[in-house]
N, C-alpha and C. Protein backbone atom coordinates (compact mmCIF):
# COMPACT_ATOMS: atom_id res chain seq x y z
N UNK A 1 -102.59 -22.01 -88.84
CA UNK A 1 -101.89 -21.02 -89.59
C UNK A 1 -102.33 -19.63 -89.21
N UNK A 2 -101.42 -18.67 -89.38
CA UNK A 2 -101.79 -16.87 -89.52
C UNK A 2 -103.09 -16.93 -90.37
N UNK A 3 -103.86 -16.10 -90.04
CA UNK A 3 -105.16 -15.54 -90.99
C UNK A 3 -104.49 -13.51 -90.72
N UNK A 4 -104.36 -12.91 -91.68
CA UNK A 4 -104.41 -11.57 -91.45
C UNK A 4 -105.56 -10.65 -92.05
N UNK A 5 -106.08 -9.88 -90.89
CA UNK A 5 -106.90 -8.62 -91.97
C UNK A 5 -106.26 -7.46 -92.45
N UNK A 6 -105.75 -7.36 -93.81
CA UNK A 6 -105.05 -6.14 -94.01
C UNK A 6 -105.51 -4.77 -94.22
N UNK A 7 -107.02 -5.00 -94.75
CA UNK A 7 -108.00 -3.75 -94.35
C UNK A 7 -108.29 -3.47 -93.47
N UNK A 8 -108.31 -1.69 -92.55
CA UNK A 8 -108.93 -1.75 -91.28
C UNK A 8 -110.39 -1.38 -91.69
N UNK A 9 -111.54 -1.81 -90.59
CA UNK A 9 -112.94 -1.60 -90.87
C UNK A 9 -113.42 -0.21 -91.16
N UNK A 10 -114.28 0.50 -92.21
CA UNK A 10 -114.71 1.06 -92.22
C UNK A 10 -115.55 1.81 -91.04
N UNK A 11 -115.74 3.61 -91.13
CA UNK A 11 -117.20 4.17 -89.65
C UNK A 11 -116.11 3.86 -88.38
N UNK A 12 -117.24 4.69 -88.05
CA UNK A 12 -116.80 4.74 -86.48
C UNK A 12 -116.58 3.84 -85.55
N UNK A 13 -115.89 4.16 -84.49
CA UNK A 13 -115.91 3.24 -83.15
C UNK A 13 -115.32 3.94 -82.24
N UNK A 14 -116.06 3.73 -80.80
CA UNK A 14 -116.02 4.19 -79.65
C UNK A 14 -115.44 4.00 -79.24
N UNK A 15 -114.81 2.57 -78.69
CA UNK A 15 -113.71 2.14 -78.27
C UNK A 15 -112.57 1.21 -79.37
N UNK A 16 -111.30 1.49 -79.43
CA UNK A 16 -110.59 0.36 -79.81
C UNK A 16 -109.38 -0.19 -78.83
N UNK A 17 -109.11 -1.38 -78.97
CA UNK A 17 -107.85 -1.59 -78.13
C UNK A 17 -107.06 -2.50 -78.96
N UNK A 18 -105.70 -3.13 -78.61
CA UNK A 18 -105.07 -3.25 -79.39
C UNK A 18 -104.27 -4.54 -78.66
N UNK A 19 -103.76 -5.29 -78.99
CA UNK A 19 -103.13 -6.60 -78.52
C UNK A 19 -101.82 -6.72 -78.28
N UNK A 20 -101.33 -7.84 -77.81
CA UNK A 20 -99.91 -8.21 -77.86
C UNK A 20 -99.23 -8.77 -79.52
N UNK A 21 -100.37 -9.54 -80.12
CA UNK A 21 -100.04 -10.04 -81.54
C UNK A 21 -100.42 -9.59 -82.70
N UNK A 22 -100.27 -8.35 -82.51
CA UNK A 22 -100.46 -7.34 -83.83
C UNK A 22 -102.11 -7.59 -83.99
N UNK A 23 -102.58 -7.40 -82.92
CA UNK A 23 -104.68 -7.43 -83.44
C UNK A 23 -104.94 -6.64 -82.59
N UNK A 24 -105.95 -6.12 -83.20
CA UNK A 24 -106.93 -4.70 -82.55
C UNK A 24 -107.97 -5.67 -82.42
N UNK A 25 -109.17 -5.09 -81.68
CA UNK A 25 -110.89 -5.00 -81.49
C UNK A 25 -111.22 -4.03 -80.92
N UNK A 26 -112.84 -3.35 -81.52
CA UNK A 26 -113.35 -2.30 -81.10
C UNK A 26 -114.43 -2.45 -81.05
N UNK A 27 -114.83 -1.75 -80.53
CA UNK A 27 -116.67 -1.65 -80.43
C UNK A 27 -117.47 -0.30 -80.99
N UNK A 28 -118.31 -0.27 -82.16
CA UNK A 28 -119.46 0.92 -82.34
C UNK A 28 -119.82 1.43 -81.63
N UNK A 29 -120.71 2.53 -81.95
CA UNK A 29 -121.01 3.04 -81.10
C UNK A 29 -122.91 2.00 -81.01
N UNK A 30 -123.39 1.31 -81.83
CA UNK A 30 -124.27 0.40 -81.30
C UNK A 30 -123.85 -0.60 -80.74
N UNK A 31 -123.16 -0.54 -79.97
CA UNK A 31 -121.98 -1.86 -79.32
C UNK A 31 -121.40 -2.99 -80.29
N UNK A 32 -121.29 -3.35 -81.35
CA UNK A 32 -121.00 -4.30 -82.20
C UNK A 32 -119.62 -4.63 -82.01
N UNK A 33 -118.89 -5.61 -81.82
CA UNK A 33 -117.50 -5.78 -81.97
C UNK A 33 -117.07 -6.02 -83.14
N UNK A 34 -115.90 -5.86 -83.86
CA UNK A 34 -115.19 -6.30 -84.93
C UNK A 34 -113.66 -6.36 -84.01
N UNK A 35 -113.14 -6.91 -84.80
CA UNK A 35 -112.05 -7.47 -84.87
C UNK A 35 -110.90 -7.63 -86.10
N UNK A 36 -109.56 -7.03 -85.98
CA UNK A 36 -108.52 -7.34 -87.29
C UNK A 36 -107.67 -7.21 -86.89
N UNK A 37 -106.34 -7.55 -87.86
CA UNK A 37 -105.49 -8.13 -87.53
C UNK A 37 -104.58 -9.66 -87.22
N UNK A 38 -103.93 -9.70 -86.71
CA UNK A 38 -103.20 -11.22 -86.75
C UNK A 38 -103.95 -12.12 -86.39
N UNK A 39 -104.73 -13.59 -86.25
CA UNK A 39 -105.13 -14.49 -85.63
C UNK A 39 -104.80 -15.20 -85.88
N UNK A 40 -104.25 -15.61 -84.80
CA UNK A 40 -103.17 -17.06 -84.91
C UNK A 40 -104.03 -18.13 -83.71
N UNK A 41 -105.09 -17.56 -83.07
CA UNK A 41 -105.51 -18.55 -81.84
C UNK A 41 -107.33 -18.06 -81.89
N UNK A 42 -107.83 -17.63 -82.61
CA UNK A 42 -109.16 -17.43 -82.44
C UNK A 42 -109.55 -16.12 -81.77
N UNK A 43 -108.63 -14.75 -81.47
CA UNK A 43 -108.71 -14.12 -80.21
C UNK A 43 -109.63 -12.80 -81.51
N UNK A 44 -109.15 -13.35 -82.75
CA UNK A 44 -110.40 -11.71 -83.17
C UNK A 44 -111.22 -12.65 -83.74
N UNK A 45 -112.15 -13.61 -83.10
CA UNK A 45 -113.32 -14.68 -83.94
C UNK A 45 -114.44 -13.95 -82.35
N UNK A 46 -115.30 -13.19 -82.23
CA UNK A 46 -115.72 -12.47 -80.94
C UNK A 46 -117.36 -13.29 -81.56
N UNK A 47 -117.65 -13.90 -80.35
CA UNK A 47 -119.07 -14.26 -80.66
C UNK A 47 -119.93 -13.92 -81.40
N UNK A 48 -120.91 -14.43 -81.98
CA UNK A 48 -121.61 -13.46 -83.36
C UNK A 48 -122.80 -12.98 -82.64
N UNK A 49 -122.63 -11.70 -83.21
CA UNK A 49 -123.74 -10.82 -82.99
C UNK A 49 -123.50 -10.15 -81.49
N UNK A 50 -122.22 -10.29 -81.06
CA UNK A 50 -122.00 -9.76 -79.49
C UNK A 50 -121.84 -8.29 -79.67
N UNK A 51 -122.53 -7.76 -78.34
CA UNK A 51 -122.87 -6.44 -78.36
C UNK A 51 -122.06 -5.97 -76.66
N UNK A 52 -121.39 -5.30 -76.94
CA UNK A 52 -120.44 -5.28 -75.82
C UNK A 52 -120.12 -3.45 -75.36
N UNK A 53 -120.03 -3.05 -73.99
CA UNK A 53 -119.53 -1.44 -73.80
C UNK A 53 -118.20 -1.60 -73.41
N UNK A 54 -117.20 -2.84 -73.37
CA UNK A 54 -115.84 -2.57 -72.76
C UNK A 54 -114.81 -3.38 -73.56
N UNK A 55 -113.71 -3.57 -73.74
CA UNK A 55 -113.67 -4.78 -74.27
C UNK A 55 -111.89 -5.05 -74.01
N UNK A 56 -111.20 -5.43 -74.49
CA UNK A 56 -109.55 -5.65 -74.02
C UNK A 56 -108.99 -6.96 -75.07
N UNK A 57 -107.92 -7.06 -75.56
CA UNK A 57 -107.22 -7.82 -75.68
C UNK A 57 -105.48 -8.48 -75.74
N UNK A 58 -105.65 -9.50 -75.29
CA UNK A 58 -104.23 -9.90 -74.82
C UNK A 58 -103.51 -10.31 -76.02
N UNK A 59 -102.63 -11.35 -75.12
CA UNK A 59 -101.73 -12.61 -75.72
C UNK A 59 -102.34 -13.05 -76.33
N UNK A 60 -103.45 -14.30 -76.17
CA UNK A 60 -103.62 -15.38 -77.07
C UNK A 60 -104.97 -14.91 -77.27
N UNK A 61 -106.12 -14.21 -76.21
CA UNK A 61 -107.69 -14.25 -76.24
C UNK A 61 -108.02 -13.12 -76.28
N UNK A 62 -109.06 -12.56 -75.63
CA UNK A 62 -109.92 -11.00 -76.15
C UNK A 62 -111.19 -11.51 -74.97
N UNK A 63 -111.44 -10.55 -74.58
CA UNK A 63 -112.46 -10.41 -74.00
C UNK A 63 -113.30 -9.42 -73.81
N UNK A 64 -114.84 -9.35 -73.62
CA UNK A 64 -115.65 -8.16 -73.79
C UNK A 64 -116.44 -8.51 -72.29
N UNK A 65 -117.41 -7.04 -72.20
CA UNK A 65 -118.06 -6.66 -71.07
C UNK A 65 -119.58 -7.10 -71.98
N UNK A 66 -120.55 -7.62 -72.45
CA UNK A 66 -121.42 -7.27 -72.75
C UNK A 66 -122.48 -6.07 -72.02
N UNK A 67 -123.37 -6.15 -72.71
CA UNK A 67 -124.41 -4.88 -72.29
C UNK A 67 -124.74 -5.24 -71.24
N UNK A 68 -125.46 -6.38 -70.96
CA UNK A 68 -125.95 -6.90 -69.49
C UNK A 68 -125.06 -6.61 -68.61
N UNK A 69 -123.59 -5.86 -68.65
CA UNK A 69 -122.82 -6.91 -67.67
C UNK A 69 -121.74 -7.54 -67.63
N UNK A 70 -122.20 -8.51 -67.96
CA UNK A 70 -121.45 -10.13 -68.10
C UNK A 70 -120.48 -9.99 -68.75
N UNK A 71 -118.91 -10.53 -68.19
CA UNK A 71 -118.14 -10.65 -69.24
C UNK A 71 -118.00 -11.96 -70.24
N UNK A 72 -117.24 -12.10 -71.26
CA UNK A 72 -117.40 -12.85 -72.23
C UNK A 72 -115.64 -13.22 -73.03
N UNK A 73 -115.11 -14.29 -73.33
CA UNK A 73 -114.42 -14.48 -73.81
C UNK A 73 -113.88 -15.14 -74.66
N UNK A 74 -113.19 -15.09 -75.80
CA UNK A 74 -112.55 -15.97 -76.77
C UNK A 74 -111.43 -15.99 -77.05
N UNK A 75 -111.42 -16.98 -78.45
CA UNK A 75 -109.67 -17.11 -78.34
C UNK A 75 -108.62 -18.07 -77.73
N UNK A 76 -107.42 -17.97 -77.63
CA UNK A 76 -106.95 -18.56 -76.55
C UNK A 76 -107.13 -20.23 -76.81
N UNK A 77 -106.61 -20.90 -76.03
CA UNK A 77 -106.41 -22.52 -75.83
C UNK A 77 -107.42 -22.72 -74.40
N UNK A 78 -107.58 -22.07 -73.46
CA UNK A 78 -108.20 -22.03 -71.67
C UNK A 78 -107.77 -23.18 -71.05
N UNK A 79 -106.30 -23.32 -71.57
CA UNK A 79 -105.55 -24.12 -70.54
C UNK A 79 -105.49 -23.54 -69.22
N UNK A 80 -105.73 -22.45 -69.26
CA UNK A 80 -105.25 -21.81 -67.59
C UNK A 80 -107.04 -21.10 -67.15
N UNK A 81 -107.67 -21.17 -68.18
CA UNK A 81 -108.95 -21.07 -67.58
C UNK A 81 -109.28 -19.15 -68.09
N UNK A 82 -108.10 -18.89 -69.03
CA UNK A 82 -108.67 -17.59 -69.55
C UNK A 82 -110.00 -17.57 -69.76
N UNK A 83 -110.21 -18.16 -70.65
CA UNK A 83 -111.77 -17.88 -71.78
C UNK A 83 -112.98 -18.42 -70.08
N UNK A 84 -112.50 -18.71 -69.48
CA UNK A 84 -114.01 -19.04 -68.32
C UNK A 84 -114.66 -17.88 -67.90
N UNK A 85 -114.67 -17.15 -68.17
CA UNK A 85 -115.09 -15.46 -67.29
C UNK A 85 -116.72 -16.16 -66.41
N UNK A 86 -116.45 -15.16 -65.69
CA UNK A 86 -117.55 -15.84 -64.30
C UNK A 86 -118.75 -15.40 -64.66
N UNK A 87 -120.01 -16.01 -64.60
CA UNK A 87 -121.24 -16.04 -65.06
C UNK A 87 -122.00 -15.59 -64.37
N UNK A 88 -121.57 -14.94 -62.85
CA UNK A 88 -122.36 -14.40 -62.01
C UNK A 88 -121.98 -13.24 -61.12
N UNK A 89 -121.15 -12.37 -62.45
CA UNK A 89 -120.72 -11.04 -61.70
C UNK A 89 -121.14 -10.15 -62.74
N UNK A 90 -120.96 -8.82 -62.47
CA UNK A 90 -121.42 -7.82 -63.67
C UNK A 90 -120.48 -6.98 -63.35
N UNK A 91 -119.74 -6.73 -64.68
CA UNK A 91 -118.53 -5.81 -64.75
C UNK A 91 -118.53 -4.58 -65.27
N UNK A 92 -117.93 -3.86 -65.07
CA UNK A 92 -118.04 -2.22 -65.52
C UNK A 92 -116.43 -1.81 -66.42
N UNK A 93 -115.51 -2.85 -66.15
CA UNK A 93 -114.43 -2.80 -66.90
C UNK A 93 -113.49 -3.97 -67.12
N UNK A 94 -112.70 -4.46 -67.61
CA UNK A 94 -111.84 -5.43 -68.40
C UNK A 94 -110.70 -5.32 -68.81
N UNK A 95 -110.19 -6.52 -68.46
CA UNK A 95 -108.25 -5.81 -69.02
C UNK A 95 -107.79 -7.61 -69.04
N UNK A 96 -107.06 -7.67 -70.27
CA UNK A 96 -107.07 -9.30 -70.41
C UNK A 96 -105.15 -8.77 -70.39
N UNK A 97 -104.48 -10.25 -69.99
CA UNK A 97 -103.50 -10.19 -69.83
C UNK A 97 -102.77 -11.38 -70.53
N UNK A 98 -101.84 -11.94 -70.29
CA UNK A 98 -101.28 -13.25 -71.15
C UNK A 98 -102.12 -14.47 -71.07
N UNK A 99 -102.31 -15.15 -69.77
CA UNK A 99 -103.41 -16.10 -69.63
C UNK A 99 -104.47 -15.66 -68.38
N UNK A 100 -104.58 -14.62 -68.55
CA UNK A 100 -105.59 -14.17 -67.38
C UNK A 100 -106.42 -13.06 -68.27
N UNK A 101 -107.25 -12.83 -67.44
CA UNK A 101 -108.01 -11.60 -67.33
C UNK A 101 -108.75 -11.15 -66.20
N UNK A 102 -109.00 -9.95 -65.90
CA UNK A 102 -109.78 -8.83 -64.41
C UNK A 102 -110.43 -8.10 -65.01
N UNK A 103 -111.39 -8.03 -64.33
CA UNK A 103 -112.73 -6.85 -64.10
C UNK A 103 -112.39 -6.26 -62.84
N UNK A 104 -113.48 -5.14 -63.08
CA UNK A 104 -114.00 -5.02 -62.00
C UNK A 104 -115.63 -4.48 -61.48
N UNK A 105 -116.05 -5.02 -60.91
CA UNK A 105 -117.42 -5.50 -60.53
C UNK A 105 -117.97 -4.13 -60.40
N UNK A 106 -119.24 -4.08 -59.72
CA UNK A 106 -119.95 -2.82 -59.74
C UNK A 106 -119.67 -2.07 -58.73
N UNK A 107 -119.31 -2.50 -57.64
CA UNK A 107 -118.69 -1.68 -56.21
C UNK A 107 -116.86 -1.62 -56.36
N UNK A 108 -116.37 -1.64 -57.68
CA UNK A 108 -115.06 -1.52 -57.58
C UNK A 108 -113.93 -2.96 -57.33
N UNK A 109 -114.66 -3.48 -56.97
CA UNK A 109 -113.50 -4.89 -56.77
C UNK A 109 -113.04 -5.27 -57.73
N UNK A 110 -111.97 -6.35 -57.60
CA UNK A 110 -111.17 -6.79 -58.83
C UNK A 110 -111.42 -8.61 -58.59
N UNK A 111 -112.46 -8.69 -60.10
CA UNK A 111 -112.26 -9.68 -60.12
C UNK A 111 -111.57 -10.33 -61.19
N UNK A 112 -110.76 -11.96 -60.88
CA UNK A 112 -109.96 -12.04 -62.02
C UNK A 112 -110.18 -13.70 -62.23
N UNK A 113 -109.81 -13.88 -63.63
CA UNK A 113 -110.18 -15.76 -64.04
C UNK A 113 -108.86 -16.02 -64.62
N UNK A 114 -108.35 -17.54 -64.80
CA UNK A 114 -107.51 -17.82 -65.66
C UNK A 114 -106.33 -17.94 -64.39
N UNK A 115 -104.65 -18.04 -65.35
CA UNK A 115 -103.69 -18.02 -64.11
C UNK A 115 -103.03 -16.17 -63.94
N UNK A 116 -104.03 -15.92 -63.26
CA UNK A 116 -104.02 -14.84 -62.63
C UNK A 116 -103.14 -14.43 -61.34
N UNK A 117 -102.71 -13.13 -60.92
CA UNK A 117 -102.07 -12.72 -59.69
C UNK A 117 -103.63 -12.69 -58.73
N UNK A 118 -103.10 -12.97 -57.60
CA UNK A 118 -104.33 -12.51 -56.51
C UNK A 118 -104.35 -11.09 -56.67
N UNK A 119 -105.29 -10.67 -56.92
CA UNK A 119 -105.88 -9.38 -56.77
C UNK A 119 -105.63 -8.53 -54.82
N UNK A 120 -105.13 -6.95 -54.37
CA UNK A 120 -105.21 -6.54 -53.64
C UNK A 120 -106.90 -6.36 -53.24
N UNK A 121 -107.67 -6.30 -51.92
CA UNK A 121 -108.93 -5.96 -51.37
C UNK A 121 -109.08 -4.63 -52.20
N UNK A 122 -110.06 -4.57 -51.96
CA UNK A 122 -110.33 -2.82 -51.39
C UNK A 122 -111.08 -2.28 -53.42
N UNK A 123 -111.44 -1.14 -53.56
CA UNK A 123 -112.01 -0.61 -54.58
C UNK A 123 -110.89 0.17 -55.56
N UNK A 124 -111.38 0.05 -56.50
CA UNK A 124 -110.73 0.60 -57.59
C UNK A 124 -111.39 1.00 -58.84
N UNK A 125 -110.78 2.51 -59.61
CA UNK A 125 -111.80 2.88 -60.30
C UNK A 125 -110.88 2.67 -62.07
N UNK A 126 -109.64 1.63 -62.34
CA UNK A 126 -108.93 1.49 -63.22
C UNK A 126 -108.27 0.46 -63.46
N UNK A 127 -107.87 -0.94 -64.34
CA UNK A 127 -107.37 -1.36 -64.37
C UNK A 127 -106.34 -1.67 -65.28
N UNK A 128 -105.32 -2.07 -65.35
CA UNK A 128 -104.71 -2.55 -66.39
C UNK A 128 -103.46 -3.41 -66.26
N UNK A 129 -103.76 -4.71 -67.32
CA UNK A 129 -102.80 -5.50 -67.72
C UNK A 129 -101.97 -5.90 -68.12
N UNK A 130 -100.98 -5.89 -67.83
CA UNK A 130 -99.47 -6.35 -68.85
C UNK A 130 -99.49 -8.25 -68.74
N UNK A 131 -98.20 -8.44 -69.47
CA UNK A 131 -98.09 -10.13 -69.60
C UNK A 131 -98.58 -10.86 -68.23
N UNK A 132 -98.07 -10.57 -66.96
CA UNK A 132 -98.33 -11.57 -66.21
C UNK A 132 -98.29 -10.71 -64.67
N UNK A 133 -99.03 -9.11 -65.14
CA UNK A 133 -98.88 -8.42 -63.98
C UNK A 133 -99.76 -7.38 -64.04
N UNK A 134 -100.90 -6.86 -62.97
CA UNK A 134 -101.60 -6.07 -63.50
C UNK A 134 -101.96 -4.46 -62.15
N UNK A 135 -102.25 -3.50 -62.98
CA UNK A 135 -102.13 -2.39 -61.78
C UNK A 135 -103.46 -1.95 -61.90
N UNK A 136 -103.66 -1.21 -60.54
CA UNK A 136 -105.30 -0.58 -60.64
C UNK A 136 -104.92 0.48 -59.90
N UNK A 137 -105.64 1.52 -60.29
CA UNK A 137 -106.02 3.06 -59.86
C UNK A 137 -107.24 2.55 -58.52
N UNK A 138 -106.90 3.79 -57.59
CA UNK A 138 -107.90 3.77 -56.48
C UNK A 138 -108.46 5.44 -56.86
N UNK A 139 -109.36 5.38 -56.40
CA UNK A 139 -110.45 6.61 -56.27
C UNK A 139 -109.56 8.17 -55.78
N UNK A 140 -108.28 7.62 -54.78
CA UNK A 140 -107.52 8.84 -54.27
C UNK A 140 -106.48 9.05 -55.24
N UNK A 141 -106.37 8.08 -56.72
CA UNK A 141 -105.36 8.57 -57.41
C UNK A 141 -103.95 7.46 -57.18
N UNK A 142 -104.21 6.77 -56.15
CA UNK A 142 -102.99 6.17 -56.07
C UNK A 142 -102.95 4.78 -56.74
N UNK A 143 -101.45 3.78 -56.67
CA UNK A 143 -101.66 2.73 -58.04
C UNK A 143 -101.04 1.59 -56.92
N UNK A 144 -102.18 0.37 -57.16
CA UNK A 144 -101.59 -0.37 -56.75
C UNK A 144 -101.07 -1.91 -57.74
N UNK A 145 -99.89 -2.18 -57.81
CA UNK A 145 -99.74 -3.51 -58.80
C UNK A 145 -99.61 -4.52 -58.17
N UNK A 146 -99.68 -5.81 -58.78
CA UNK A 146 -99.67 -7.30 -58.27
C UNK A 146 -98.86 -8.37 -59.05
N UNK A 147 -98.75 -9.32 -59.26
CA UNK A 147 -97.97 -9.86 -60.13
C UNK A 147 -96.61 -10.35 -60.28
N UNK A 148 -96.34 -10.56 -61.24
CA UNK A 148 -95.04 -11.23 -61.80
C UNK A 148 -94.18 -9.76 -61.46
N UNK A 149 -92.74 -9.82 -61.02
CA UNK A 149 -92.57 -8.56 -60.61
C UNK A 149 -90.55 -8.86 -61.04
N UNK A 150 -90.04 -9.33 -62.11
CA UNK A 150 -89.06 -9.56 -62.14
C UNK A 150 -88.21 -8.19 -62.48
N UNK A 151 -88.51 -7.27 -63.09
CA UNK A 151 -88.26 -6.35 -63.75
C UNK A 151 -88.62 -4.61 -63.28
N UNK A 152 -89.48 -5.15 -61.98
CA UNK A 152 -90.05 -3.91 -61.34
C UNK A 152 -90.86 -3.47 -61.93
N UNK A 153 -91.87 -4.04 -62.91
CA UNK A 153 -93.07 -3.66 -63.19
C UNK A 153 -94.84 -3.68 -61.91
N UNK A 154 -94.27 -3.87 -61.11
CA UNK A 154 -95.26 -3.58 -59.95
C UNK A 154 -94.72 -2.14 -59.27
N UNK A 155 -93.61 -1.86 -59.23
CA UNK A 155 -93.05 -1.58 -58.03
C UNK A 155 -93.62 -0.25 -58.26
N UNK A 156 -94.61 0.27 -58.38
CA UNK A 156 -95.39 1.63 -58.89
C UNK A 156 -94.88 2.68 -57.68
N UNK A 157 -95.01 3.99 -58.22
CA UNK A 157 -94.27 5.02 -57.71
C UNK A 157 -95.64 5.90 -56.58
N UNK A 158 -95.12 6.68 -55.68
CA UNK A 158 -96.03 7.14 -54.76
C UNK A 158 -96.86 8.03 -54.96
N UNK A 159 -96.39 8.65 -56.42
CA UNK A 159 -97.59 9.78 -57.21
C UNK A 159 -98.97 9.17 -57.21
N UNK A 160 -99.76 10.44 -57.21
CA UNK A 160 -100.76 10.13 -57.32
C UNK A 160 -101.03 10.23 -59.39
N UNK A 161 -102.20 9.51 -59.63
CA UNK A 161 -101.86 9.24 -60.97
C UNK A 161 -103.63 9.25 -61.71
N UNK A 162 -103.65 9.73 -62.72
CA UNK A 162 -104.89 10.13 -63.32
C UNK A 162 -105.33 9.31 -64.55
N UNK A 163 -103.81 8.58 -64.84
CA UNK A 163 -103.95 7.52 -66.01
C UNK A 163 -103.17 6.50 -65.79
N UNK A 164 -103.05 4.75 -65.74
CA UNK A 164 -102.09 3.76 -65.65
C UNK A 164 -102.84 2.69 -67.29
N UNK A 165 -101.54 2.43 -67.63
CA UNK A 165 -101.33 1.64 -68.81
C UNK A 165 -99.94 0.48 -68.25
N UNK A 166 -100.50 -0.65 -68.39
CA UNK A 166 -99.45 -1.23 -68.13
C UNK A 166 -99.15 -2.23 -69.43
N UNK A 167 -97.81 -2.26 -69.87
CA UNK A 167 -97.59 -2.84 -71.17
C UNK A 167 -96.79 -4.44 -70.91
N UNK A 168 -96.03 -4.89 -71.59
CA UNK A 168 -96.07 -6.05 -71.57
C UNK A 168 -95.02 -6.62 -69.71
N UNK A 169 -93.87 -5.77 -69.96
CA UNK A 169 -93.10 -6.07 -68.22
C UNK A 169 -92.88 -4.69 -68.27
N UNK A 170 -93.47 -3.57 -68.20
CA UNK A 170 -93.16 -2.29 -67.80
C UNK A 170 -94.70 -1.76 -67.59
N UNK A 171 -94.78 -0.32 -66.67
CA UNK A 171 -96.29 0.18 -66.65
C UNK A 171 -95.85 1.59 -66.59
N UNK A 172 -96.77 2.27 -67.27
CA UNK A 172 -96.72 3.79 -66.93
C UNK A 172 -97.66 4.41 -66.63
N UNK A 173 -97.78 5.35 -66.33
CA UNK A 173 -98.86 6.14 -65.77
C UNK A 173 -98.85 7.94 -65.80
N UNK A 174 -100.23 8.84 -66.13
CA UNK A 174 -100.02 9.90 -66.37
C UNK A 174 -100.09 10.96 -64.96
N UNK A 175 -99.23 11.58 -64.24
CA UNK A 175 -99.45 12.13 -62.85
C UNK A 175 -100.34 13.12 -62.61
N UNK A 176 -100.92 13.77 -62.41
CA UNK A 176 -101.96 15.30 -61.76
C UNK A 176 -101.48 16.21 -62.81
N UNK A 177 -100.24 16.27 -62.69
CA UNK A 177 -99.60 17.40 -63.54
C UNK A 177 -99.42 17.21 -64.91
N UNK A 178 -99.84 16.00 -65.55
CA UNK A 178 -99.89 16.04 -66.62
C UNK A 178 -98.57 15.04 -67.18
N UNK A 179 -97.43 14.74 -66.32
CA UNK A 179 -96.04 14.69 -66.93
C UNK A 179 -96.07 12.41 -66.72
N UNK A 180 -95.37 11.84 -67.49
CA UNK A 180 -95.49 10.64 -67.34
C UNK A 180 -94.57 9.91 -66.87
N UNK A 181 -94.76 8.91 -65.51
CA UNK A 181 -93.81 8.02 -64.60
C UNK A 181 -94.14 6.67 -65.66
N UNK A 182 -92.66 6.00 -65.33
CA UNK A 182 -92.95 4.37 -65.83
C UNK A 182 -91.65 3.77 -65.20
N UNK A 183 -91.85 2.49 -64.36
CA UNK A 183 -91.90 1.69 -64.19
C UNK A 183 -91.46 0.34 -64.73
N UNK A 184 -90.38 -0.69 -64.44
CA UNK A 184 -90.04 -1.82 -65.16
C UNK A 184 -89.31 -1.84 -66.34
N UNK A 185 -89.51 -3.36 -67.03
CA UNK A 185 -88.62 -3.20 -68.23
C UNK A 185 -88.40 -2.28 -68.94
N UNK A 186 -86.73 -1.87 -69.00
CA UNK A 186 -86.63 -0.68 -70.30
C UNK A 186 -85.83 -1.11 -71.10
N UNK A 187 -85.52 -2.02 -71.41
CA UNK A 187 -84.36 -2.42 -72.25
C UNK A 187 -84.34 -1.47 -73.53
N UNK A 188 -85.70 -1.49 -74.20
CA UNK A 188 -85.89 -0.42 -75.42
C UNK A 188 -86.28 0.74 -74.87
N UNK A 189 -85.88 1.45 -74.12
CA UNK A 189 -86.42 2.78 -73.71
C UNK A 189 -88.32 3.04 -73.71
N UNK A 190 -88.68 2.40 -73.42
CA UNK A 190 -90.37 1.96 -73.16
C UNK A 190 -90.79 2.14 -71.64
N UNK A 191 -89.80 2.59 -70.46
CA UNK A 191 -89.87 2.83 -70.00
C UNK A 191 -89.08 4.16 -69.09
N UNK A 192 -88.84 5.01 -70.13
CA UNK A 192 -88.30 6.40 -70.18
C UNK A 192 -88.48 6.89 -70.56
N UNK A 193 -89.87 7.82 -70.58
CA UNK A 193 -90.77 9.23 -71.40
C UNK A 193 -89.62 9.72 -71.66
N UNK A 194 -89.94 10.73 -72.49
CA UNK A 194 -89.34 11.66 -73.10
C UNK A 194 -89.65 13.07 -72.24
């Protein structure tokens, strides 16, 4: 069944992010996670006592960076091997997607678990996930995507770009100048700034 939190948590937090199924998680500023909102699969139940600097959540799971490092995951069914996050990398960032999730490691690479797109080579200083497609920022500003691509949510534009958010089949991104490109599904205008 639904469990809902209809209170949001009291104090601060450093980071929050926000889901596909109406659930947030955030982290303190002493790294603590909480979690609220919809749970329908375990994805705001975050290990007890986990102390985390990054954190992301999808579709069904949620995943964090702990302090060491290490990423960490819950939630989810791991029919496709979401919740496995690799036990012998150390990540600096996180972006969970429908049944996947990516980091990326300490020299910039992209690593990813679950049924994931192959990741492009090379370094990157950004990532982000939509349902079944994900884009990363390079160091010169430029965006590269991978993925499920029915809708032209890869098909990223030649600007150089200072911010990428990619949402469920559409991605956008903020340019040098401040003004915002997007990419893919628009059926609801979600992909036509204003």
């Amino acid at each position: 069944g639904s469990h809902f939190t209809a209170n949001l948590p009291e104090g601060a937090f450093d980071i929050v992010r926000c889901g596909y199924n109406y659930n947030t998680c955030g982290i303190r500023s002493d790294g603590a996670v909480e979690c609220w909102g919809r749970d329908n699969f375990g994805e705001l139940r975050p290990p007890t006592d986990l102390k985390a600097m990054d954190i992301d959540v999808g579709f069904r799971h949620s995943c964090a960076i702990e302090l060491d490092g290490l990423p960490v995951c819950w939630g989810g069914s791991n029919w496709d091997g979401e919740l496995s996050a690799p036990d012998d990398v150390r990540l600096e960032a996180i972006t969970v997607g429908g049944a996947f999730s990516c980091g990326l490691d300490l020299e910039g690479a992209v690593v990813c678990w679950g049924n994931a797109p192959a990741p492009p080579a090379g370094a990157f200083v950004q990532l982000s996930a939509g349902y079944s497609h994900v884009c990363g920022r390079r160091a010169d500003q430029t965006v590269e995507c991978w993925g499920a691509n029915p809708f032209g949510q890869t098909d990223a534009p030649e600007a150089e770009l200072v911010d990428v958010a990619a949402g469920y089949n559409h991605t956008c991104g903020v340019t040098t100048d401040g003004t915002v490109e997007c990419w893919g599904y628009d059926e609801y205008g979600q992909a036509t700034p204003p």
